[in-house]
Protein backbone atom coordinates (compact mmCIF):
# COMPACT_ATOMS: atom_id res chain seq x y z
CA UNK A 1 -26.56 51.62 -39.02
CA UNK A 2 -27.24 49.13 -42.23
CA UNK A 3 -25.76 51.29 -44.48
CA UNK A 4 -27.03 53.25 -47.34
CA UNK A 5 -29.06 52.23 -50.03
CA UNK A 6 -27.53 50.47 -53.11
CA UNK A 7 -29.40 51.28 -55.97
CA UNK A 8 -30.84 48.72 -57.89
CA UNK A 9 -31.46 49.53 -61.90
CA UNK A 10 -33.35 45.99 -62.64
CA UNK A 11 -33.97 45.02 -66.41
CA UNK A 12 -37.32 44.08 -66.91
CA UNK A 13 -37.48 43.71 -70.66
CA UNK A 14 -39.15 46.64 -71.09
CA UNK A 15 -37.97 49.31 -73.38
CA UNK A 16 -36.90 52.76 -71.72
CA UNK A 17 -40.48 54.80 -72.13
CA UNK A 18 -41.17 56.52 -75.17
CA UNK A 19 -43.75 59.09 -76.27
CA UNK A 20 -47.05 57.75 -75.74
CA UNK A 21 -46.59 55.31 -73.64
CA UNK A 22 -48.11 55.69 -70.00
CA UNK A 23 -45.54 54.76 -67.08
CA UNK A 24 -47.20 53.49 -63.83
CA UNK A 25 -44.70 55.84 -61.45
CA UNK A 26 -43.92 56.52 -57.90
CA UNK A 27 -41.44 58.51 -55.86
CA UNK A 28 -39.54 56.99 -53.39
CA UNK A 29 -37.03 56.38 -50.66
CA UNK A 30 -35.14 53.42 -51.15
CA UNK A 31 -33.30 50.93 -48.56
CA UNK A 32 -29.84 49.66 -47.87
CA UNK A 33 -29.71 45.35 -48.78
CA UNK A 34 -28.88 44.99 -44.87
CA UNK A 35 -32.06 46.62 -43.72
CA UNK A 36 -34.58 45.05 -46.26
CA UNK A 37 -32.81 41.28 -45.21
CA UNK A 38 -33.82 42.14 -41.47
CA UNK A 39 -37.21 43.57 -42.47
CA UNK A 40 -37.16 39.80 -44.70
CA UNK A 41 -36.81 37.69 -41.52
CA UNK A 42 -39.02 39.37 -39.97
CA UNK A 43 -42.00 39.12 -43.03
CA UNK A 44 -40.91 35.61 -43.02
CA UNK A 45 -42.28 34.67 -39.52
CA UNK A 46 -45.20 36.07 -40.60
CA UNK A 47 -45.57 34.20 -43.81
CA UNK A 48 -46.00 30.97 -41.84
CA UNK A 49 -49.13 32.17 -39.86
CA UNK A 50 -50.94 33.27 -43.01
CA UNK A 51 -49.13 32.03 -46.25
CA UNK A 52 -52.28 33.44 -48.21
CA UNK A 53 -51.38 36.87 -48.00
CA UNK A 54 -49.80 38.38 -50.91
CA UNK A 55 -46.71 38.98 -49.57
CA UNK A 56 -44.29 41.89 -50.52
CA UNK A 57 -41.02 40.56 -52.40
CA UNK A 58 -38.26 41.36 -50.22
CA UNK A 59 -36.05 42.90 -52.87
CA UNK A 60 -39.22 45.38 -53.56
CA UNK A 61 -39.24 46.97 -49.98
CA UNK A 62 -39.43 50.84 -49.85
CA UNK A 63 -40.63 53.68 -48.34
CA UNK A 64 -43.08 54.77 -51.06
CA UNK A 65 -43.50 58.95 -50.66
CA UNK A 66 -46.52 59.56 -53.57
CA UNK A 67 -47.78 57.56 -56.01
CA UNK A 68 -48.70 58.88 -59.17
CA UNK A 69 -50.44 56.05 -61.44
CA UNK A 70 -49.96 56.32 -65.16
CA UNK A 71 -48.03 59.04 -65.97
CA UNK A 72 -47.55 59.78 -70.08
CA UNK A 73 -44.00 59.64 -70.93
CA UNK A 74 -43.56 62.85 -72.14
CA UNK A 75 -44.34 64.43 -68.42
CA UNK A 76 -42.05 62.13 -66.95
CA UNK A 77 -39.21 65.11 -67.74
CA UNK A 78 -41.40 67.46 -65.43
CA UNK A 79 -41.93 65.10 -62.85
CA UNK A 80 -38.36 64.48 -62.71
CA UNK A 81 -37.76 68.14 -62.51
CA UNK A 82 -40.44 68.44 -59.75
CA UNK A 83 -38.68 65.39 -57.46
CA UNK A 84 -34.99 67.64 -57.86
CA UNK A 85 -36.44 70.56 -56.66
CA UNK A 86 -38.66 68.71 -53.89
CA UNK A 87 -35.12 67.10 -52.58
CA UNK A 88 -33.35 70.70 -53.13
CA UNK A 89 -33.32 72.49 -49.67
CA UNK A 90 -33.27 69.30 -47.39
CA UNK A 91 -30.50 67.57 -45.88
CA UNK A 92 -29.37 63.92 -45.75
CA UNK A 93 -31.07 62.33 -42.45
CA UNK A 94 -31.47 58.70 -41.07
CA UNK A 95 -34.11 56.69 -40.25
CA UNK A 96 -34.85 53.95 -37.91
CA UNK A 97 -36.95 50.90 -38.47
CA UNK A 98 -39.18 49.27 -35.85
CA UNK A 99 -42.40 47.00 -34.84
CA UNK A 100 -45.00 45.81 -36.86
CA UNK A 101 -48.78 46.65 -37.97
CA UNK A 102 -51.44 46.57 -40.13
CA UNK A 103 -53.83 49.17 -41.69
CA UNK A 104 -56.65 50.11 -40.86
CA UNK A 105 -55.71 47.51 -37.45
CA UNK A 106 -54.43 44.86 -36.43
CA UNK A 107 -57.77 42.93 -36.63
CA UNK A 108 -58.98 44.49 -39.75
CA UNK A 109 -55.61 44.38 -41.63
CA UNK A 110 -55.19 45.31 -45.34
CA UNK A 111 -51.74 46.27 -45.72
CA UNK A 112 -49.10 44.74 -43.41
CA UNK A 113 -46.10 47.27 -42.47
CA UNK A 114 -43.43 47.81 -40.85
CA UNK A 115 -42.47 51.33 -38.85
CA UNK A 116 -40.54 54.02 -39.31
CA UNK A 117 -39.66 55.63 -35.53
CA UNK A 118 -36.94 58.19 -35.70
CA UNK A 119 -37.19 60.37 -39.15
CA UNK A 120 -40.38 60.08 -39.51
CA UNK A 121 -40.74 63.66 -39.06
CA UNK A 122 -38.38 64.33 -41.52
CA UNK A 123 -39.66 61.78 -44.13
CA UNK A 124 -42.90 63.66 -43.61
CA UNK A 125 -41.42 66.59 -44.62
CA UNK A 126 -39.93 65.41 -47.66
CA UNK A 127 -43.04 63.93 -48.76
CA UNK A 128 -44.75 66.88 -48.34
CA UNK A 129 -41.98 68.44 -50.64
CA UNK A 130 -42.79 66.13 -53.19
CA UNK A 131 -46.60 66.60 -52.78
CA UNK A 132 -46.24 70.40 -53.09
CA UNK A 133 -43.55 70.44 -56.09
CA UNK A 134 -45.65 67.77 -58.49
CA UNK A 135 -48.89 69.82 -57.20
CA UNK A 136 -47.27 72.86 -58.69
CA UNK A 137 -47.30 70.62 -62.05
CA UNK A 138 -51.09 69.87 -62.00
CA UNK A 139 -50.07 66.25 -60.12
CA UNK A 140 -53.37 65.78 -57.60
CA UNK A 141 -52.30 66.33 -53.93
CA UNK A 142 -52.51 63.74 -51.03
CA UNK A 143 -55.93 64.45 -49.01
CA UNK A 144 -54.68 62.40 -46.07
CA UNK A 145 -51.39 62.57 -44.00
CA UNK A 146 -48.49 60.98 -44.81
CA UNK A 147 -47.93 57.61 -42.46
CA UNK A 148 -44.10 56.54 -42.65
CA UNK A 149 -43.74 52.94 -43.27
CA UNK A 150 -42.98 50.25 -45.55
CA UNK A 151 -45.67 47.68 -46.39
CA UNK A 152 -44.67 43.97 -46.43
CA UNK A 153 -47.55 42.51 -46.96
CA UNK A 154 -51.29 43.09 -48.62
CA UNK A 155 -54.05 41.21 -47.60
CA UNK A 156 -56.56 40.45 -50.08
CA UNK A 157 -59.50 38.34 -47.94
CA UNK A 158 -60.86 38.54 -44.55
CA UNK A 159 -59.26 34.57 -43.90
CA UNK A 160 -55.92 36.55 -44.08
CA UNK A 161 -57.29 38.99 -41.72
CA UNK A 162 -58.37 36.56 -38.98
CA UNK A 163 -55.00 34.96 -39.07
CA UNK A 164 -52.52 37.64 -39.35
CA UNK A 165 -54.68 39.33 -36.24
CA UNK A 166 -53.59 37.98 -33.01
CA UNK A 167 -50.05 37.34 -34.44
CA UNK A 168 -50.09 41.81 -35.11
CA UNK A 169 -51.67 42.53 -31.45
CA UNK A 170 -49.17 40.05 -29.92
CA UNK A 171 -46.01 40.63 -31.79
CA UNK A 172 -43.26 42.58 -30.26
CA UNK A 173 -40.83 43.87 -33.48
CA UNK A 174 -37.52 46.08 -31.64
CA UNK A 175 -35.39 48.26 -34.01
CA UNK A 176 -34.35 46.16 -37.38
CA UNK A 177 -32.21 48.67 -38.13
CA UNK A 178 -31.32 52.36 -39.50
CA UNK A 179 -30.51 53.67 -42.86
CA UNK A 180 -29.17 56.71 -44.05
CA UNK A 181 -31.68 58.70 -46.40
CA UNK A 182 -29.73 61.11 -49.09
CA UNK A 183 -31.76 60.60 -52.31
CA UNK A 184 -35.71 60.76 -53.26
CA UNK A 185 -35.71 58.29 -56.63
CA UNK A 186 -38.68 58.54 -59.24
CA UNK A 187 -39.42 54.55 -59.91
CA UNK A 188 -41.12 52.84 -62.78
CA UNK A 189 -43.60 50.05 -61.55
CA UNK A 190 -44.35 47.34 -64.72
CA UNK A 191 -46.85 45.18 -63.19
CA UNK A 192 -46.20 40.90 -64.06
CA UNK A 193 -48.11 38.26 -63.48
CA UNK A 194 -45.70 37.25 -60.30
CA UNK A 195 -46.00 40.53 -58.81
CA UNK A 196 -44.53 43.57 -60.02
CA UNK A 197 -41.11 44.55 -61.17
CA UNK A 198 -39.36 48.20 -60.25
CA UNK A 199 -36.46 50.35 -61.80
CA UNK A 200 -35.40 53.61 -61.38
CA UNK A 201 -36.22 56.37 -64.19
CA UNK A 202 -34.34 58.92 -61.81
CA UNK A 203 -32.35 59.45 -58.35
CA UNK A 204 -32.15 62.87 -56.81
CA UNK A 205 -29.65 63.65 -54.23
CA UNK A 206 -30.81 65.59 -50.94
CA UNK A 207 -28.95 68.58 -50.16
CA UNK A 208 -29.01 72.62 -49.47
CA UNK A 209 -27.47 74.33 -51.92
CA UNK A 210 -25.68 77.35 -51.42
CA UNK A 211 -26.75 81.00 -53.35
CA UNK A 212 -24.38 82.30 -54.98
């Protein structure tokens, strides 16, 4: 196992939100340092078949569970609420990351990713959670099934498409690793003109509380 996730509160410059201000949010399950370095190498081989791609910064790899666009700051509270109730009732489990793939396919690929083999039923859940807590909110819920993964890679042209193809059919990716999940984290997204910077407005530890 790689660990659990360290994480990461990354100064952007920005001022904490205040009232008024929109925050471009997303709940998530964040990675250990080990496991996004081996998902890295990995992106890296990659990089050299179609350097076009706009590639996923390393340091931004996650497993992203909803995401909930631009969210006035005063409902942030709520949505933190929400999340801490979602992760309320669930216990710590791990996950294991494996092989490589594109959606929609291989041949057709928009979003690079890698997988998520054992857990995923359990990150399913939790997302689901999450879905059905910020739906009791007035947050829109998903209309397609959740697909565990963690994308590495978006591409933005068919050029990228035709390159990254064969490389995705042919590629053989065994386990990278496996990572302890015991927190669901509500992240801030401020978009820059490199690509976009994340922090953490909230971390929410898994666990079943007993009555009484």
């Amino acid at each position: 196992m790689t660990g659990e996730p360290r994480t990461q509160h990354r100064d952007n410059g920005h001022p904490a939100p205040g009232a008024g201000r929109p925050v471009r949010t997303f709940i998530a399950v964040l990675l250990s340092e080990e496991l996004k370095r081996r998902i890295g190498v990995v992106q890296e081989e990659f990089k050299k078949i179609a350097p076009a791609v706009k590639w996923v910064d390393e340091a931004n790899f996650h497993i992203t569970l909803k995401f909930l666009g631009n969210v006035p700051a005063e409902r942030l509270d709520r949505v933190r609420e929400a999340v801490a109730a979602a992760a309320n009732g669930i216990e710590p489990f791990d996950i294991e990351v494996r092989d490589i793939g594109a959606f929609p396919s291989a041949r057709r690929a928009r979003t690079v990713w890698v997988g998520v083999t054992s857990g995923k039923e359990e990150l399913a859940e939790l997302a689901r959670r999450v879905d059905k807590q910020l739906g009791k909110i007035g947050v829109p819920r998903e209309d397609r099934p959740f697909r565990s993964h963690i994308t590495i890679g978006r591409v933005k042209d068919d050029q990228g498409a035709v390159e990254l193809g064969p490389a995705l059919e042919q590629a053989q990716v065994g386990s990278l690793g496996s990572v302890r999940v015991a927190s669901v984290t509500v992240m801030r997204s401020d978009l820059q003109r490199d690509g976009p910077v994340y922090s953490v407005l909230s971390e929410h530890r898994l666990e079943v509380k007993a009555d009484g």
